[in-house]
Protein backbone atom coordinates (compact mmCIF):
# COMPACT_ATOMS: atom_id res chain seq x y z
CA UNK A 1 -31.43 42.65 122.30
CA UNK A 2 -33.04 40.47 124.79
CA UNK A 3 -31.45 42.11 127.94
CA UNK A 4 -32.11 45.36 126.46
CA UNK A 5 -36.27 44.80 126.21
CA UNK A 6 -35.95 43.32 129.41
CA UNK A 7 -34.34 46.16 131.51
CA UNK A 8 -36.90 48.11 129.19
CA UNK A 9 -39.73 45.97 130.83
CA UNK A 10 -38.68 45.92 134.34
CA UNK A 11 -38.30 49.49 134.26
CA UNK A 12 -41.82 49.83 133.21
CA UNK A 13 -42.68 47.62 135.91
CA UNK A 14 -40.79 49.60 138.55
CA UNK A 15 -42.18 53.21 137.27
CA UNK A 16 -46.20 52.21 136.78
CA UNK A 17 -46.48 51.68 140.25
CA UNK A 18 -44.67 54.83 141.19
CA UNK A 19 -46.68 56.92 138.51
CA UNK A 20 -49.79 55.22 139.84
CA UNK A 21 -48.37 56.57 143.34
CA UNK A 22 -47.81 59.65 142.36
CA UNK A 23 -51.53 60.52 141.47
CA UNK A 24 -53.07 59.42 144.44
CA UNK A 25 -50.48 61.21 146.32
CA UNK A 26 -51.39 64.49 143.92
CA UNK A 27 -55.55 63.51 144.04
CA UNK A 28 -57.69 66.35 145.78
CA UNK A 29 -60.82 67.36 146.51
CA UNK A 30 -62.11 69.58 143.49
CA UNK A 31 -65.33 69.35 142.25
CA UNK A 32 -65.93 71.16 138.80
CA UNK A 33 -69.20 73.74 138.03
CA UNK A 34 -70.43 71.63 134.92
CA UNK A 35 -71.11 75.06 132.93
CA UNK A 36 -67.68 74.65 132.44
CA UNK A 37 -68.05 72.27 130.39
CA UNK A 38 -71.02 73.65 128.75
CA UNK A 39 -70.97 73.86 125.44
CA UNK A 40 -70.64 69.94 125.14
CA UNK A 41 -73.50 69.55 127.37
CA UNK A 42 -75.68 71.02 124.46
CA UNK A 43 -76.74 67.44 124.15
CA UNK A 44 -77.84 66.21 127.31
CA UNK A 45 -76.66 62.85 125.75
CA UNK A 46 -73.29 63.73 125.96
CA UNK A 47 -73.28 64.09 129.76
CA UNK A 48 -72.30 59.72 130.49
CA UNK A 49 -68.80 60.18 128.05
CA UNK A 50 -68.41 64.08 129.55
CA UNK A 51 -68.52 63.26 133.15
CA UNK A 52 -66.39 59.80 132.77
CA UNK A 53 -63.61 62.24 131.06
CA UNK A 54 -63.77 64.80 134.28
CA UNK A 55 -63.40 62.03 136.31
CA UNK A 56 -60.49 60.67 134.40
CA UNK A 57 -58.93 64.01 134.99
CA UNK A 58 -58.85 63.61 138.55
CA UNK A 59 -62.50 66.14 139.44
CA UNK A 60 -64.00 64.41 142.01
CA UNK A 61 -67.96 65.87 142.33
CA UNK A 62 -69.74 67.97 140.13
CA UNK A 63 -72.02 70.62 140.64
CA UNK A 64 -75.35 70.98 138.14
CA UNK A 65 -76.53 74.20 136.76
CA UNK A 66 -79.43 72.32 134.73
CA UNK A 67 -81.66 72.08 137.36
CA UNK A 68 -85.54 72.26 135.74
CA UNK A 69 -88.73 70.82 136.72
CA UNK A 70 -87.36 68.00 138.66
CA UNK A 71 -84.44 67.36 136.41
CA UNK A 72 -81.28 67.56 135.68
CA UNK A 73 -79.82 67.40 132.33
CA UNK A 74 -83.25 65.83 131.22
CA UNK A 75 -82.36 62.93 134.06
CA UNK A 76 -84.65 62.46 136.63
CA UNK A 77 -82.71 62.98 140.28
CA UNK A 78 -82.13 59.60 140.69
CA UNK A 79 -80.81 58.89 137.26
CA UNK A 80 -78.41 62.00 137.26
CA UNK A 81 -77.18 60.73 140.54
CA UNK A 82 -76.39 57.22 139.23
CA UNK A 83 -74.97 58.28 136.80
CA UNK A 84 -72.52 60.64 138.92
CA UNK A 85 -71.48 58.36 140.59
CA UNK A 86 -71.01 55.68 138.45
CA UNK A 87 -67.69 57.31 137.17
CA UNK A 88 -66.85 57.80 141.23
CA UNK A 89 -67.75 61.53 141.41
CA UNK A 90 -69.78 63.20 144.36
CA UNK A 91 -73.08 64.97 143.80
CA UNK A 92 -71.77 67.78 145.61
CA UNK A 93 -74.06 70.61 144.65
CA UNK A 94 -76.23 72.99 142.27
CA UNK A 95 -77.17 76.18 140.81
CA UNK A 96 -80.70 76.95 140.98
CA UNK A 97 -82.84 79.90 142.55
CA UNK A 98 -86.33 81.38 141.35
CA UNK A 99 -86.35 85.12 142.02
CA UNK A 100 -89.32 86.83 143.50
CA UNK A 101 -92.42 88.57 140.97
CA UNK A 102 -92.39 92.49 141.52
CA UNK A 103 -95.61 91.29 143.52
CA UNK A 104 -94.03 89.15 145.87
CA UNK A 105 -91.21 91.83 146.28
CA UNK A 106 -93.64 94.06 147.36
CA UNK A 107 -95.92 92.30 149.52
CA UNK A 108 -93.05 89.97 151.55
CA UNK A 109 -95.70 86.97 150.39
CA UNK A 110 -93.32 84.15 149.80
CA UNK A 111 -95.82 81.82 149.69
CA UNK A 112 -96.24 80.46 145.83
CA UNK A 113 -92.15 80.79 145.71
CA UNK A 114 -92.05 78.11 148.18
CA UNK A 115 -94.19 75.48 146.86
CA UNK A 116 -91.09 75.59 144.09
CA UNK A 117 -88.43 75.00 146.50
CA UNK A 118 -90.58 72.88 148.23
CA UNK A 119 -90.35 70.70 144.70
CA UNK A 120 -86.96 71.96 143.68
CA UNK A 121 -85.21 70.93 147.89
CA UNK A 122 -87.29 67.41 147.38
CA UNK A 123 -85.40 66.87 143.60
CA UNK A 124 -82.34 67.97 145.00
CA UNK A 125 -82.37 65.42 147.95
CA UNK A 126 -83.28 62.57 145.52
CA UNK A 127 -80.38 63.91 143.58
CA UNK A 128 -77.95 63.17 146.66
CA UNK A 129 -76.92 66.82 146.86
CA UNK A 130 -75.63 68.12 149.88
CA UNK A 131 -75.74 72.31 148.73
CA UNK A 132 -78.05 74.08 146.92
CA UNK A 133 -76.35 77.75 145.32
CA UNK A 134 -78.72 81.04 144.38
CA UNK A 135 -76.14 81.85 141.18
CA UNK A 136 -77.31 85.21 140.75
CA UNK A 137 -79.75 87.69 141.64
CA UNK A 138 -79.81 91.78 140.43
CA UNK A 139 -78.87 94.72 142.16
CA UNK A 140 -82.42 95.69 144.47
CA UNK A 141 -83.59 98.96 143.65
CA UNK A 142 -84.01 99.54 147.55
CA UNK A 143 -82.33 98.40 150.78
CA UNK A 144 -86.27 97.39 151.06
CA UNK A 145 -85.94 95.42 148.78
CA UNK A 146 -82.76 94.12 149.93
CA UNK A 147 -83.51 93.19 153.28
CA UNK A 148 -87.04 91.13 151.53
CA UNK A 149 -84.34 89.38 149.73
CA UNK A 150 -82.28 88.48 153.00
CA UNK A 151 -85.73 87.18 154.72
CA UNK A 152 -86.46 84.93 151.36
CA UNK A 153 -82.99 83.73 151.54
CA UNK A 154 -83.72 82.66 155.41
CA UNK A 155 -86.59 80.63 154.57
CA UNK A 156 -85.31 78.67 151.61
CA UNK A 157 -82.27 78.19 153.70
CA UNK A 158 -84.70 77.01 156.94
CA UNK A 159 -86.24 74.59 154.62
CA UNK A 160 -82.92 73.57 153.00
CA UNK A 161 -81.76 72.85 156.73
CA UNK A 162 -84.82 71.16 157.73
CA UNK A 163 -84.45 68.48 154.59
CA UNK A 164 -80.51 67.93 155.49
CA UNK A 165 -78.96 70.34 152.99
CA UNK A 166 -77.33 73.28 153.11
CA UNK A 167 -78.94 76.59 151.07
CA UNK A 168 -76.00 79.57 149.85
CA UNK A 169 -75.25 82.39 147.64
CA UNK A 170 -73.08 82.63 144.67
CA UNK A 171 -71.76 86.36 143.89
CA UNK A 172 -70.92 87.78 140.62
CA UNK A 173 -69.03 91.39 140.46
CA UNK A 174 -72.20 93.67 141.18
CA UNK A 175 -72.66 93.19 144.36
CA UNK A 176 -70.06 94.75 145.45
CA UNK A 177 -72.26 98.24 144.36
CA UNK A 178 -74.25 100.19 146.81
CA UNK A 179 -78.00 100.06 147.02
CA UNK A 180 -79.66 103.39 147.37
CA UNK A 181 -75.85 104.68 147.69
CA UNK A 182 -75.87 103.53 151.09
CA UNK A 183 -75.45 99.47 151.53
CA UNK A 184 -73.23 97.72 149.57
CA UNK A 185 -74.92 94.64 148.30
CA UNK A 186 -72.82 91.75 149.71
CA UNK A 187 -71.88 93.04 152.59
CA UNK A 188 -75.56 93.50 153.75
CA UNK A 189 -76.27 90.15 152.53
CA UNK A 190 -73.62 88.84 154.70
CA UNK A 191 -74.95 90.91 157.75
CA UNK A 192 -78.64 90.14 157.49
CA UNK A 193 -78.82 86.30 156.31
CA UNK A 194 -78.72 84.22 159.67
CA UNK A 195 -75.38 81.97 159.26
CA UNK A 196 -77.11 78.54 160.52
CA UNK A 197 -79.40 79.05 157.11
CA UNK A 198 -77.36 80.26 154.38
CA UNK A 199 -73.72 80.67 153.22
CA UNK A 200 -71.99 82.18 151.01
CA UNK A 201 -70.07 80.03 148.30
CA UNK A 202 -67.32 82.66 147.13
CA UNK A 203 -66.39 83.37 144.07
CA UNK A 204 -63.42 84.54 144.84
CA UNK A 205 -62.39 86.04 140.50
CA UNK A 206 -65.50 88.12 140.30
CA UNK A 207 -64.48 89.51 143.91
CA UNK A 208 -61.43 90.79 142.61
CA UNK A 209 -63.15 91.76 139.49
CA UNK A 210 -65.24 94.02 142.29
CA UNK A 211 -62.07 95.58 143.38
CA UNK A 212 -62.19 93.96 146.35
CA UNK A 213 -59.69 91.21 148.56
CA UNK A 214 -61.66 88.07 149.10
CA UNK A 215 -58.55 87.36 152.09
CA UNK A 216 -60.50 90.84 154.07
CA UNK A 217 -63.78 89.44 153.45
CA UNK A 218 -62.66 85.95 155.15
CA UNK A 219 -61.52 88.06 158.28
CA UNK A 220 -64.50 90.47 158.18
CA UNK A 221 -67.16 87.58 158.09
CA UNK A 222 -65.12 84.33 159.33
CA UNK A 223 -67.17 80.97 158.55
CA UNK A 224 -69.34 82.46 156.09
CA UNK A 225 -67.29 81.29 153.12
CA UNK A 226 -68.70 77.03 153.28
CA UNK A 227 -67.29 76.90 149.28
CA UNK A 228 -65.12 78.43 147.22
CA UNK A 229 -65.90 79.07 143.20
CA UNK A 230 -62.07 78.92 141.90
CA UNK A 231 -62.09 80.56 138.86
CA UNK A 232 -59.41 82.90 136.47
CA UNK A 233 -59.77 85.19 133.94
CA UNK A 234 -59.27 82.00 131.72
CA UNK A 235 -57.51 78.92 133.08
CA UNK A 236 -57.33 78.75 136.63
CA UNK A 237 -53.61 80.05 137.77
CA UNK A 238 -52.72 81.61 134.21
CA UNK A 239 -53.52 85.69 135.00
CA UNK A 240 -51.77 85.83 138.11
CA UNK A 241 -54.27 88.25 139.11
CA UNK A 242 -56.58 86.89 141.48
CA UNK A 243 -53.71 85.64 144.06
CA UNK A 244 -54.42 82.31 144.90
CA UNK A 245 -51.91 81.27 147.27
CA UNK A 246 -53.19 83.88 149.71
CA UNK A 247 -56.49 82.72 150.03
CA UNK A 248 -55.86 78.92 149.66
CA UNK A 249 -53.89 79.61 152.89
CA UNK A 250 -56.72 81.67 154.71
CA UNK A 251 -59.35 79.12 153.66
CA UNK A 252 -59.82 78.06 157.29
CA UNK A 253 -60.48 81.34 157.87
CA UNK A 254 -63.23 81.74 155.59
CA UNK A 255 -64.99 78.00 156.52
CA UNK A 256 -63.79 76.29 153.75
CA UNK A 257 -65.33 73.25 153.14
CA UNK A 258 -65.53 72.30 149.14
CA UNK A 259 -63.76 73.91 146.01
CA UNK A 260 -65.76 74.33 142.81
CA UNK A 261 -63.96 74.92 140.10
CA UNK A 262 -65.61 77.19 137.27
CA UNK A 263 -64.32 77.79 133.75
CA UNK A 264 -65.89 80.34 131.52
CA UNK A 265 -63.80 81.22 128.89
CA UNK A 266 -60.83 79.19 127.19
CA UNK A 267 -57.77 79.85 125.83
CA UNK A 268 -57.41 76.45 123.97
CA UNK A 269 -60.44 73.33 123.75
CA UNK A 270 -63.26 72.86 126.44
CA UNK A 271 -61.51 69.82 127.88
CA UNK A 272 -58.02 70.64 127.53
CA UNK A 273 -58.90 74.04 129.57
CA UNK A 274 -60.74 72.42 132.46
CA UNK A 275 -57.61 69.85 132.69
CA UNK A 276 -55.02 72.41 132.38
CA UNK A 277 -56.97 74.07 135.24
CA UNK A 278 -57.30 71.26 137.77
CA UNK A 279 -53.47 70.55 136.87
CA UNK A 280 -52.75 73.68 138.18
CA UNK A 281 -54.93 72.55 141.37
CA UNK A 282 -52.95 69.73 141.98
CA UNK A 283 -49.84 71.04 141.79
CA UNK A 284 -49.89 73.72 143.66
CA UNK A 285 -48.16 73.11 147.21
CA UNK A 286 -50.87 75.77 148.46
CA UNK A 287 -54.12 73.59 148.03
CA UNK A 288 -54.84 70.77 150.94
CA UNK A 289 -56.30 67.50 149.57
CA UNK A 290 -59.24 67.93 151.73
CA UNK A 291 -61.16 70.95 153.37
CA UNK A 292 -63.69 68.78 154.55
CA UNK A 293 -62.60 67.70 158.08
């Protein structure tokens, strides 16, 4: 019995190491959109146990869509960053925007909206964040409208630049409509924002949602593409719709830099679906560790 617990033992020894191997070998560079995890966020106490168990999965960074009057998750910047990083995860980025009154639409004034990002780029920056993301914004009425969209965008981006971050746009689906039956959304977005003041972080399931190939949009606006929003109909990999190995292999291409991933709807519990996801991540032969170099 004594040699048997023995060889028991020193295999245990031999394989720890090697399974301790084997995950660094597997670790990469994916940072998870904390409305994924939403719905235990609820309580902004929860955030300390939430984020330690995304970094025991292997998510390294996080990016906030709490952002409100100069905090984040009821932390102050520097508290939400400590706490980050505490658990060894980068404060990579966050979703935040305020869209423009009908007035300020009108008129081009962009004056009151930037006293807010003038608060909300300063919070960020104490936060450690290195990207701030416009999640959303409507279809304009007008190409007018559009184009006073594009010139907002600028200047937040120019002021984003001018603190040391970066300023981008998230899409959803829509955009992909025309405006005025003329322009389609994004792609006028992508021709009129200047590239040294905002990106475009991609989310590459609602672009197939839009009927469209986010490998084309790589090669019709190369660079544009600094991050990637990796996201399924469910768990990341499980449709086999959205055709991931084709634009995990363009990424260059498209500027890749970072890869968010975003959960919105489960097929089993919260955490066990933003695992399962990153599992798939790691495993698949088509993801680099890094994009960041």
């Amino acid at each position: 019995m004594r040699i048997k617990y023995l060889l028991i033992l020193l295999t245990l020894c031999i394989a720890m190491p090697q399974a301790a191997e084997a995950r660094k070998k597997a670790k990469k560079e994916v940072a998870i959109q904390l409305y994924s995890v939403r719905d235990l966020l609820k309580d902004n106490a929860q955030l300390e146990p939430v984020l330690k168990q995304l970094a025991d999965m292997g998510y390294t960074g996080v990016e906030a869509a709490s952002y409100n009057d100069g905090r984040f998750y009821g932390k102050t910047p520097e508290e939400f960053r400590q706490l980050v990083e505490k658990y060894g995860l980068t404060v990579l980025s966050s979703h935040t925007t305020r869209g423009l009154s009908e007035q300020e639409l009108a008129s081009g004034d962009f004056t009151e909206a930037m006293k807010w990002w003038d608060q909300c780029i300063a919070a960020h920056k104490a936060a450690g964040m290195e990207y701030i993301v416009t999640p959303w914004m409507d279809v304009p009425k007008t190409v007018k409208d559009l184009q006073t969209y594009c010139d907002y965008f600028n200047e937040v981006g120019r002021r984003c630049k001018a603190a040391g971050l970066k300023y981008g746009y998230h899409n959803h689906a829509h955009e992909f409509q025309k405006v005025e039956g003329k322009e389609v959304m994004y792609d006028y977005m992508l021709q009129h924002t200047d590239p040294e003041c905002v990106f475009f972080q991609m989310d590459v399931y609602w672009v197939v949602r839009g009927q469209n190939s986010p490998v084309d949009y790589f090669s019709r606006y190369p660079g544009r593409f600094t991050m990637l929003h990796i996201k399924d109909h469910l768990e990341i990999g499980q449709s086999g719709m959205v055709g991931f190995d084709a634009i995990f292999k363009n990424a260059g291409l498209a500027g890749t830099r970072h890869l968010v991933a975003e959960i919105e709807r489960y097929s089993c519990p919260v955490l066990e679906s933003v695992k399962q996801s990153l599992d798939y991540l790691l495993k698949a032969p088509f993801v680099r560790k890094s994009y960041a170099k």
